[in-house]
C-alpha atoms as a PDB file:
ATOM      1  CA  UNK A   1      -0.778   5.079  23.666  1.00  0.00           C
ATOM      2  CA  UNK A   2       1.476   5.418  20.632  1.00  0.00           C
ATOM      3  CA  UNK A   3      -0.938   4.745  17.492  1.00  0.00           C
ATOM      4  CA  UNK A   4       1.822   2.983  15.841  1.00  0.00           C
ATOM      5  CA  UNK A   5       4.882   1.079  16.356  1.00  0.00           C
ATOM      6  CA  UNK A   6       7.835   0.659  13.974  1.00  0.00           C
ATOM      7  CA  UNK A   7      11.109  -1.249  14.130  1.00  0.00           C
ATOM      8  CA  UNK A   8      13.747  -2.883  11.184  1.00  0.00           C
ATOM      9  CA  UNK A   9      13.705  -6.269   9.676  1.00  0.00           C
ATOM     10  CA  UNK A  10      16.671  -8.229   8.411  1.00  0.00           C
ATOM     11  CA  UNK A  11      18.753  -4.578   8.177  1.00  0.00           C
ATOM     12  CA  UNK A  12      16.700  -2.776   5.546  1.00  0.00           C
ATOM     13  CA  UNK A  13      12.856  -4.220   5.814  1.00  0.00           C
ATOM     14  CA  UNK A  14      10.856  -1.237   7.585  1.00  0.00           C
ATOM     15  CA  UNK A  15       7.492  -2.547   9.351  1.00  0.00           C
ATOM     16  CA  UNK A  16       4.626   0.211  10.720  1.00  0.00           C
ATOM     17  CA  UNK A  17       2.040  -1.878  12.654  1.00  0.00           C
ATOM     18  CA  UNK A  18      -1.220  -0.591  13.264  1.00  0.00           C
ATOM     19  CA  UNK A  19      -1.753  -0.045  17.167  1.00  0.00           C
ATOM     20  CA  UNK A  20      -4.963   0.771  18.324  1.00  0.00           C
ATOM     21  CA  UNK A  21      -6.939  -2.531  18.291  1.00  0.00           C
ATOM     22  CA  UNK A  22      -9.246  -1.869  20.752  1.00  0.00           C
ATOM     23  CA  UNK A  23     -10.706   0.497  18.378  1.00  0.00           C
ATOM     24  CA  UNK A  24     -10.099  -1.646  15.111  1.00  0.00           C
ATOM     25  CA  UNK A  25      -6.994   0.570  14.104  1.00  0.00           C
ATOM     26  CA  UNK A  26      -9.079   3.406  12.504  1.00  0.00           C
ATOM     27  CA  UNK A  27      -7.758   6.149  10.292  1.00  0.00           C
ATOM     28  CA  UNK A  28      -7.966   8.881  12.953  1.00  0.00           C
ATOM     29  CA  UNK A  29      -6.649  12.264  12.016  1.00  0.00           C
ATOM     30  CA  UNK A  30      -3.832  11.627  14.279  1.00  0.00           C
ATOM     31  CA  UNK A  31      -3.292   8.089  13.334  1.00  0.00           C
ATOM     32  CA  UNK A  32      -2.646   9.928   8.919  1.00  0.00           C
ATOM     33  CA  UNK A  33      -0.311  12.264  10.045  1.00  0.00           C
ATOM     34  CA  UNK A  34       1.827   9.570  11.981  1.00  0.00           C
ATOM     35  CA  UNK A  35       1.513   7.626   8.813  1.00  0.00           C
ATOM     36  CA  UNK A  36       2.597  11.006   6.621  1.00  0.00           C
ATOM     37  CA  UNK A  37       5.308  11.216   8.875  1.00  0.00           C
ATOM     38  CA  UNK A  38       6.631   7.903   8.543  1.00  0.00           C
ATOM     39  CA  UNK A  39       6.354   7.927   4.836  1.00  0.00           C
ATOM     40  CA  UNK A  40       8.339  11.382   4.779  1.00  0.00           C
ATOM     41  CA  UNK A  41      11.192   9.768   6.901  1.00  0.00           C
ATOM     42  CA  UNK A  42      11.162   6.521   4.940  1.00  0.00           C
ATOM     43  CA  UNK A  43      11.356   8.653   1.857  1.00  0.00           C
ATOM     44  CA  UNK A  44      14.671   9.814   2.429  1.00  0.00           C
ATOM     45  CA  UNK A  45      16.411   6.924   4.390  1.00  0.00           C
ATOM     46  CA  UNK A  46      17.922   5.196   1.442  1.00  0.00           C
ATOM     47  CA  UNK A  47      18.906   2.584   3.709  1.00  0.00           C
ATOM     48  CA  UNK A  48      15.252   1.278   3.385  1.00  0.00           C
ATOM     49  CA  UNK A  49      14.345  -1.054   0.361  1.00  0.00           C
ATOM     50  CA  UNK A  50      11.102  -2.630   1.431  1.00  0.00           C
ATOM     51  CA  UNK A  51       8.179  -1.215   3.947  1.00  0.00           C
ATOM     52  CA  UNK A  52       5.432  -3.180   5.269  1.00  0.00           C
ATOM     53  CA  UNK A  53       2.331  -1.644   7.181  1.00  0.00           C
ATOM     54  CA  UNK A  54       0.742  -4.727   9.146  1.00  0.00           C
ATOM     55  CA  UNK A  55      -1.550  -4.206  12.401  1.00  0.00           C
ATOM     56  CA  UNK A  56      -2.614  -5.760  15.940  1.00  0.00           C
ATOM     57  CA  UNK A  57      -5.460  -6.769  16.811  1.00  0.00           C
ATOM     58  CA  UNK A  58      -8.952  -8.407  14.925  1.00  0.00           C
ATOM     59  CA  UNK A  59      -8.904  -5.518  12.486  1.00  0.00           C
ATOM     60  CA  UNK A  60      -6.622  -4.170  10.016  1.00  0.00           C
ATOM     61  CA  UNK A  61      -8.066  -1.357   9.779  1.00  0.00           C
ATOM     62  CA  UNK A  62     -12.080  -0.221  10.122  1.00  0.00           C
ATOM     63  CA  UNK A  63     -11.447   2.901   8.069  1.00  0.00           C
ATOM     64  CA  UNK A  64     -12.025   6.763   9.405  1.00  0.00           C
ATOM     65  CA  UNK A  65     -12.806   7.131  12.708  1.00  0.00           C
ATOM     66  CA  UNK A  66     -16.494   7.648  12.625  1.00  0.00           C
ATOM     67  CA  UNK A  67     -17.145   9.532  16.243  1.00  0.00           C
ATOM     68  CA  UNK A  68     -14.189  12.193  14.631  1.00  0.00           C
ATOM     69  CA  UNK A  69     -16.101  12.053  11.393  1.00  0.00           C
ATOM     70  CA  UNK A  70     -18.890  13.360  13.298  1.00  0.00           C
ATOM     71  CA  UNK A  71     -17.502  16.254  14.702  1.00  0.00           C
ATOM     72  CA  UNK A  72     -15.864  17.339  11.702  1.00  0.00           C
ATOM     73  CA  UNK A  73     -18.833  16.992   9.803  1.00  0.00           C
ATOM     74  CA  UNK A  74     -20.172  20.270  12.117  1.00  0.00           C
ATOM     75  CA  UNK A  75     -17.537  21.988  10.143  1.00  0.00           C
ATOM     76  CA  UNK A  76     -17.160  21.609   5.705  1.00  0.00           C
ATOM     77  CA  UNK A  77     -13.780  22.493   6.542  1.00  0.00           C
ATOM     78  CA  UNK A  78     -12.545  20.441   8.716  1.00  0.00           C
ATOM     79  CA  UNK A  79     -14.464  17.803   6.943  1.00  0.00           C
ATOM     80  CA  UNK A  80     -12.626  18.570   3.904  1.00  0.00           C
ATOM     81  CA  UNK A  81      -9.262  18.672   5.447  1.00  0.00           C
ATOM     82  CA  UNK A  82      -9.749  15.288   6.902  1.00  0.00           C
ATOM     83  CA  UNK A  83     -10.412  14.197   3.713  1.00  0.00           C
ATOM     84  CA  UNK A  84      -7.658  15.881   1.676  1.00  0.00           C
ATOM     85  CA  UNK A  85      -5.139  14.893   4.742  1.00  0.00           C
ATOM     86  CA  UNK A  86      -6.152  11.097   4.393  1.00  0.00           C
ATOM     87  CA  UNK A  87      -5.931  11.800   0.507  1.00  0.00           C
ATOM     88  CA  UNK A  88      -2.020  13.279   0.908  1.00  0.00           C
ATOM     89  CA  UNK A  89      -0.883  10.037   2.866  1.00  0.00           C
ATOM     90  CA  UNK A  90      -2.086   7.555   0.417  1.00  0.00           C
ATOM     91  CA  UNK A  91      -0.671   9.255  -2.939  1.00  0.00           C
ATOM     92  CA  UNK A  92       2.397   9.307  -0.371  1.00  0.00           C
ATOM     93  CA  UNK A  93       2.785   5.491  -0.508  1.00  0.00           C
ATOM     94  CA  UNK A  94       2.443   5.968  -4.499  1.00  0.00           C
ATOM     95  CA  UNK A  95       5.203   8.177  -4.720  1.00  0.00           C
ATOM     96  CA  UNK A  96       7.895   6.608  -2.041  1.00  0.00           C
ATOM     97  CA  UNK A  97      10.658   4.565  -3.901  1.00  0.00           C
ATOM     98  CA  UNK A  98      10.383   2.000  -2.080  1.00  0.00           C
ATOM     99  CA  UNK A  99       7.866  -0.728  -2.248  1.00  0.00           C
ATOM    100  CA  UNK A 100       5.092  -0.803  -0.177  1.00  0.00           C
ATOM    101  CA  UNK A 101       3.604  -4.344   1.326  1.00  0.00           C
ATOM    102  CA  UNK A 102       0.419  -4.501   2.750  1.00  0.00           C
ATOM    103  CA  UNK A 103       0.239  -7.616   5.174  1.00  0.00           C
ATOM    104  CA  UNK A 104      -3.706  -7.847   6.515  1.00  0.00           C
ATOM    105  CA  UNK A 105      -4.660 -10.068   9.326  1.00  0.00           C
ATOM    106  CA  UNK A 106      -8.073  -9.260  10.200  1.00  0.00           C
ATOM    107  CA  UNK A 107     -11.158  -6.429   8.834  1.00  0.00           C
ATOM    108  CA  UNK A 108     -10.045  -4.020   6.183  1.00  0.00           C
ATOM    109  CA  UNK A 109     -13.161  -1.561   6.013  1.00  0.00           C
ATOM    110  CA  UNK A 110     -13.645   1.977   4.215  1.00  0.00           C
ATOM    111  CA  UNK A 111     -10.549   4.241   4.527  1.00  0.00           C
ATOM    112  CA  UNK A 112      -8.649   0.875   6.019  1.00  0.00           C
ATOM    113  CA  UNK A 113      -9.310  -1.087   2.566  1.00  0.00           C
ATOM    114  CA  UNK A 114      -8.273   2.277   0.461  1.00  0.00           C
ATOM    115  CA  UNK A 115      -4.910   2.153   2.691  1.00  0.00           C
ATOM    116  CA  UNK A 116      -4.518  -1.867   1.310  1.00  0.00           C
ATOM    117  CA  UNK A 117      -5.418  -0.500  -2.477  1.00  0.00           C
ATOM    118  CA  UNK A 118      -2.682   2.445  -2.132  1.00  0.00           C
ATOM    119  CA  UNK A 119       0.348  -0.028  -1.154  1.00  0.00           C
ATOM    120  CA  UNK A 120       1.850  -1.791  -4.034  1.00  0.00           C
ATOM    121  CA  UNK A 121       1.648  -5.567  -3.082  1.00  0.00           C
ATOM    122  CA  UNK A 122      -0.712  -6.891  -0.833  1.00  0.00           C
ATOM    123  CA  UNK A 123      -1.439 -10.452   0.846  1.00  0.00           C
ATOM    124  CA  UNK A 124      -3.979 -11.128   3.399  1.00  0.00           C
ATOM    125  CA  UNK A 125      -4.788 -13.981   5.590  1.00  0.00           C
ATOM    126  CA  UNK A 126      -7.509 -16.522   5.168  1.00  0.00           C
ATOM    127  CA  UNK A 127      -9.821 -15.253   8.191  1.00  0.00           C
ATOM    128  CA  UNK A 128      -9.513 -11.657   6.262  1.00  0.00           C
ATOM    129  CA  UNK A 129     -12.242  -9.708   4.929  1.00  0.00           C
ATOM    130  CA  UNK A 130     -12.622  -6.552   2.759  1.00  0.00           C
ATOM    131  CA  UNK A 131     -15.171  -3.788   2.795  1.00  0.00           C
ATOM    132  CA  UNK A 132     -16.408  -0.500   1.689  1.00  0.00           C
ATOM    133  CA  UNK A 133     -19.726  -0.144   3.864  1.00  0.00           C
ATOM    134  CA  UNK A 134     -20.268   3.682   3.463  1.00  0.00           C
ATOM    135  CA  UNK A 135     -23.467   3.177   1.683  1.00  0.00           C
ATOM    136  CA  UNK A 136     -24.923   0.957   4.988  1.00  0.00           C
ATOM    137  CA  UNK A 137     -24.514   4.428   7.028  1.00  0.00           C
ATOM    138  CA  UNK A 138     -25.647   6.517   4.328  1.00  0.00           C
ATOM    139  CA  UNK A 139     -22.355   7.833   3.255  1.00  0.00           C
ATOM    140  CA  UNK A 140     -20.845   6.326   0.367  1.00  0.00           C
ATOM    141  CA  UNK A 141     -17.492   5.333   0.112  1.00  0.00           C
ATOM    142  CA  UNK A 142     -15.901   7.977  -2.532  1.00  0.00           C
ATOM    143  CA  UNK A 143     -12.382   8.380  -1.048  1.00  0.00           C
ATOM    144  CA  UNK A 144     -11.777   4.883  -0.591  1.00  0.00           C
ATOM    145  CA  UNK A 145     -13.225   3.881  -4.286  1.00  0.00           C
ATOM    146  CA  UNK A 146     -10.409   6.358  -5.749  1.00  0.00           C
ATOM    147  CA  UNK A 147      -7.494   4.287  -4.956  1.00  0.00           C
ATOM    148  CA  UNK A 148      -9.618   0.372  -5.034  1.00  0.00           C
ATOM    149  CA  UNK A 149     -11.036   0.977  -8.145  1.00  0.00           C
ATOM    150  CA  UNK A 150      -7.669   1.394  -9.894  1.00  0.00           C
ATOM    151  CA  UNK A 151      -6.577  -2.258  -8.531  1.00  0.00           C
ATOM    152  CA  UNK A 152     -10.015  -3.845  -9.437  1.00  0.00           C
ATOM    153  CA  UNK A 153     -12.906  -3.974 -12.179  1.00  0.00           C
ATOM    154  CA  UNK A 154     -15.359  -1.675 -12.002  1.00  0.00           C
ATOM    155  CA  UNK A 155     -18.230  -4.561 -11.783  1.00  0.00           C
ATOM    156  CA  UNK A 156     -16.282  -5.771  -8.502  1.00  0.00           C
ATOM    157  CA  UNK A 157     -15.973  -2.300  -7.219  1.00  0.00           C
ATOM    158  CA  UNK A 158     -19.836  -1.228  -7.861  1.00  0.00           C
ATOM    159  CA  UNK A 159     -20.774  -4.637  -6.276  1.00  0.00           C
ATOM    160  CA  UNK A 160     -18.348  -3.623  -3.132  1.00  0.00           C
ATOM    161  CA  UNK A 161     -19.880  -0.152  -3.028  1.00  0.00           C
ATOM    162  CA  UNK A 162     -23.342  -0.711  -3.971  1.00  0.00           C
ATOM    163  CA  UNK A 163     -23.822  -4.061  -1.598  1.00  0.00           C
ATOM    164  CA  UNK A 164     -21.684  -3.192   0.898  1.00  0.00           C
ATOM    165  CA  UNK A 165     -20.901  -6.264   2.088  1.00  0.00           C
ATOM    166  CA  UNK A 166     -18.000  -7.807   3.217  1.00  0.00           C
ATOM    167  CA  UNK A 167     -15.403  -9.648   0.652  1.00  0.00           C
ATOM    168  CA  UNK A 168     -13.683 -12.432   1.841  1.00  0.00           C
ATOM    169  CA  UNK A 169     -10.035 -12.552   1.501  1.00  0.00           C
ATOM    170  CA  UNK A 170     -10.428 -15.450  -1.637  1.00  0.00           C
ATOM    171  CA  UNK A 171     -12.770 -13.177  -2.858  1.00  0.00           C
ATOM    172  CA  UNK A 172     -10.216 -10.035  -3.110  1.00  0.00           C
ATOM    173  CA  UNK A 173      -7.878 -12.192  -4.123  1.00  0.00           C
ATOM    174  CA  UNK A 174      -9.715 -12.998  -7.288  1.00  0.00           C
ATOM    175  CA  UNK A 175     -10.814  -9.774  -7.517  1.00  0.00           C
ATOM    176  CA  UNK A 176      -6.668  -8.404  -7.772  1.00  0.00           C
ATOM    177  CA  UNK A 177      -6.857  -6.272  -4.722  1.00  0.00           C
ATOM    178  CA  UNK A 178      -5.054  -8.612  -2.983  1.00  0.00           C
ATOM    179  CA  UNK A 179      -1.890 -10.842  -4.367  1.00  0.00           C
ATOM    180  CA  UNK A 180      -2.235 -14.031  -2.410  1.00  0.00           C
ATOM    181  CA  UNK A 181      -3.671 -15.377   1.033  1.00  0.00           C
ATOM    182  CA  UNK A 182      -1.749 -17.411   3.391  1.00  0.00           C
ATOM    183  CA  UNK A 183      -2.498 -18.946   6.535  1.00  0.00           C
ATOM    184  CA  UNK A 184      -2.745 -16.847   9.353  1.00  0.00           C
ATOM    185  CA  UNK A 185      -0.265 -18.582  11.284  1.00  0.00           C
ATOM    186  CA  UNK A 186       2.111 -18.133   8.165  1.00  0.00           C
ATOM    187  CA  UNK A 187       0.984 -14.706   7.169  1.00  0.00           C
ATOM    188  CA  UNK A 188       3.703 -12.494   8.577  1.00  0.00           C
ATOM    189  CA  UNK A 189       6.639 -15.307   7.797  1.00  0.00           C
ATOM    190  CA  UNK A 190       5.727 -15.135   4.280  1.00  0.00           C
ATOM    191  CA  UNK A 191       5.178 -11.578   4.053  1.00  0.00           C
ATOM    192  CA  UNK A 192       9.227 -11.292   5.303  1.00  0.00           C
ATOM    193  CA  UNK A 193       9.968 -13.838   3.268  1.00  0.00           C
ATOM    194  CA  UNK A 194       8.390 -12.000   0.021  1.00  0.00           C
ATOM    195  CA  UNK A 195       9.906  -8.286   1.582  1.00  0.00           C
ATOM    196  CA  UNK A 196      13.465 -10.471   1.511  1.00  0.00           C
ATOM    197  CA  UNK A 197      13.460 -11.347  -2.117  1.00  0.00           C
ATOM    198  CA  UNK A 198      12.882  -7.602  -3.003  1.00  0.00           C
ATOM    199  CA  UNK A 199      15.224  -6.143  -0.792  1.00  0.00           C
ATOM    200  CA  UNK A 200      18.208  -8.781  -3.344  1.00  0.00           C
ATOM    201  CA  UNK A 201      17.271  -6.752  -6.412  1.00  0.00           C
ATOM    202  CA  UNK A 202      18.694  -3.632  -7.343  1.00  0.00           C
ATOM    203  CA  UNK A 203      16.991  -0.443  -5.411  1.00  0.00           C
ATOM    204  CA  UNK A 204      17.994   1.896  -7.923  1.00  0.00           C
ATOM    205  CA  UNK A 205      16.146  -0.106 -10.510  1.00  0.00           C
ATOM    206  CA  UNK A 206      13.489  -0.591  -8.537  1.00  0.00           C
ATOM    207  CA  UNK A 207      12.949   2.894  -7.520  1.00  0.00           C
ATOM    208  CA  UNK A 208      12.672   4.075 -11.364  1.00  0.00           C
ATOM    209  CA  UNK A 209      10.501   1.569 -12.110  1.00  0.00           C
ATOM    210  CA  UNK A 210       7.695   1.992  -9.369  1.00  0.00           C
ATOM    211  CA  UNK A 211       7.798   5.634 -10.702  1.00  0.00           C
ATOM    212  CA  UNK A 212       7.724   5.066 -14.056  1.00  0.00           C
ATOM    213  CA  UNK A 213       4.977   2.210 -13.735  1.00  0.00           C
ATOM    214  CA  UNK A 214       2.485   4.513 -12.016  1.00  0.00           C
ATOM    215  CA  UNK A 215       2.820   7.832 -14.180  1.00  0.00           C
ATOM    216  CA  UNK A 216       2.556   5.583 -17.894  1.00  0.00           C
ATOM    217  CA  UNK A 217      -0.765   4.306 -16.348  1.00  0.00           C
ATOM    218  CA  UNK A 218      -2.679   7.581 -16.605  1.00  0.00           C
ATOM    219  CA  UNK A 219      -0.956   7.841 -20.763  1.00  0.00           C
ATOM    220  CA  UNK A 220      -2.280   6.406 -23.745  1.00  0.00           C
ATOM    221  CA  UNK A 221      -0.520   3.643 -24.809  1.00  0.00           C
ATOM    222  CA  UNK A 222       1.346   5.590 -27.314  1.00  0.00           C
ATOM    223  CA  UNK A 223       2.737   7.997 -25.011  1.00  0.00           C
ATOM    224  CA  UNK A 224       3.158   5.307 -22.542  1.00  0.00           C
ATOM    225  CA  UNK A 225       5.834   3.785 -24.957  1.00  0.00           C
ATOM    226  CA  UNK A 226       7.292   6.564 -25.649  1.00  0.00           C
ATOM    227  CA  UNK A 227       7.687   7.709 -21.884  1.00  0.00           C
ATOM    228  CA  UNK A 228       9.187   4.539 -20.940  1.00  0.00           C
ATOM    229  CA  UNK A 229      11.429   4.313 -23.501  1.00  0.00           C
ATOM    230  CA  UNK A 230      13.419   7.172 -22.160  1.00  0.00           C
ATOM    231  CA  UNK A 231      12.985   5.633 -19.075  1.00  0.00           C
ATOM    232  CA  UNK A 232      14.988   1.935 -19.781  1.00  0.00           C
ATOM    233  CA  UNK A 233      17.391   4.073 -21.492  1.00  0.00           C
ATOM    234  CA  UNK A 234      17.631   6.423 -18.635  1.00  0.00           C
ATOM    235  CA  UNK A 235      18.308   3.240 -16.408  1.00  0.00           C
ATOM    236  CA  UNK A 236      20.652   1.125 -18.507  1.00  0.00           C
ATOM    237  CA  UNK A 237      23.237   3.512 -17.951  1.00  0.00           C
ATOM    238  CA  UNK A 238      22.706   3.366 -14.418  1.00  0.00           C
ATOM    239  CA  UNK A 239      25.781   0.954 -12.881  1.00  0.00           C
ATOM    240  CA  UNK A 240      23.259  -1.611 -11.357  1.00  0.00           C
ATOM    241  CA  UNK A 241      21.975  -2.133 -14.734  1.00  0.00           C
ATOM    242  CA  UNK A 242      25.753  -2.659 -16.592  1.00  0.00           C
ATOM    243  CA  UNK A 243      26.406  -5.149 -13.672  1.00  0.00           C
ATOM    244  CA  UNK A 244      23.559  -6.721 -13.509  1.00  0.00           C
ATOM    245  CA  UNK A 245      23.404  -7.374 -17.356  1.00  0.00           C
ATOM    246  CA  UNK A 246      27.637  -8.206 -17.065  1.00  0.00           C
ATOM    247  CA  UNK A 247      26.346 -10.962 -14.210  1.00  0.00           C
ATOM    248  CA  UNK A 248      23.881 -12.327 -16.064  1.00  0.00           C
ATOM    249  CA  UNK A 249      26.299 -13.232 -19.358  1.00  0.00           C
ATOM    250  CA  UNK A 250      28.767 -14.425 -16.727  1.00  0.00           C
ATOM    251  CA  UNK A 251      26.714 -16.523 -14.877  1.00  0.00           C
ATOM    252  CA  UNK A 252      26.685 -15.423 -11.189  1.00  0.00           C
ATOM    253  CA  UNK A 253      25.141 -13.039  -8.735  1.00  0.00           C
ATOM    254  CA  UNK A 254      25.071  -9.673  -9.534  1.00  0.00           C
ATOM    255  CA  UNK A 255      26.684  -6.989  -7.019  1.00  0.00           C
ATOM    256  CA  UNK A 256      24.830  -5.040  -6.725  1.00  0.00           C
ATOM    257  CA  UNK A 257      25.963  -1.401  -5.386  1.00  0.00           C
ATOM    258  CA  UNK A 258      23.419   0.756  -5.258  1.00  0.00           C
END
């Protein structure tokens, strides 16, 4: 059974569903490097403006794959590759031009709610829940924290860790982890519909800017200024940015090019 399936919305909108319900979707080592190998492809396809990992199933995802967890666990460094592998393929989504939705129907647990803190937008349907339950088996969720903890407050994200109990999908959207929660008869509609408007602005804008917005967040505020300075000067002389600034004073739809 093929862990994951893909296939092309509206032209340029590339979805990656989750496929392994009967086991809650987990983040088996197998199940990373199909994701690593998606994200490599979609890297380069410049035909792709907006990506959207979704699932099948209850679960979104229910994190690593405990039983493989196990039996690397008889080895530190296999243990430790699993871990750096999983670590690869979620700075991956951080560094792909394109944006990255999350769309969650279901459990997103562990490793699977890390995976919905790495993508850059995320929306979630009302029967969702969120979870980082390491500390219930006694092995606290450290990975996972890495990428959560830099979407919410660090009260919300010791409460997560430290209770480990499940966070509804109102709940995550308060917390910021998640954008918005829809119906889940609507979830999926809305999600294309959100994709859509993304894939009408420019790409080339939008590809300096997700760079530039993660790298000034690790700068003081200063340097952050500084750095993206360069940057909006860098990308005014870009030709989206002329025509897009030419469309504006004339009053019509920009064409865009690139």
């Amino acid at each position: 059974m093929d862990l994951i399936s893909t296939k092309i919305e509206k032209k340029n909108i590339y979805i990656i569903e989750l496929n392994n319900p009967k086991k809650r979707n987990p983040l088996s080592l197998e199940l990373i490097r199909c994701l690593q190998n998606e994200f490599d492809y979609i890297k380069k396809n410049k035909q792709i403006k907006v990506v959207i990992i979704q699932s099948t199933g209850p679960s979104f995802s229910a994190g690593h794959d405990l039983t493989e967890v196990k039996k690397c666990a008889k080895s530190e460094r296999k243990l430790l590759n699993l871990f750096k592998t999983c670590s690869k393929m979620m700075l991956s989504i951080q560094y792909l031009p394109q944006p990255v939705i999350a769309c969650v129907d279901g459990i997103a647990a562990a490793a699977g709610c890390q995976l919905v803190a790495s993508c850059d937008l995320a929306f979630a349907s009302n029967n969702s829940y969120f979870q980082t339950p390491g500390v219930n088996i006694g092995l606290f969720c450290s990975t996972p924290m890495v990428a959560i903890s830099r979407k919410i407050s660090s009260k919300d994200m010791m409460y997560m860790l430290l209770s480990g109990e499940k966070i509804s999908a109102i709940e995550a959207e308060k917390m910021k982890l998640i954008n918005k929660v829809f119906l889940k008869k609507t979830l999926k509609k809305e999600v294309i519909k959100i994709a859509t408007k993304i894939t009408k602005k420019s790409n080339q804008s939008i590809k300096i800017g997700k760079i530039a917005f993660y790298k000034q967040l690790d700068m003081n505020i200063e340097k952050a200024y500084e750095y993206t300075s360069k940057v909006m000067t860098k990308n005014m002389g870009f030709n989206d940015a002329k025509e897009g600034i030419k469309a504006f004073i004339e009053k019509r739809n920009p064409n865009w090019k690139n």
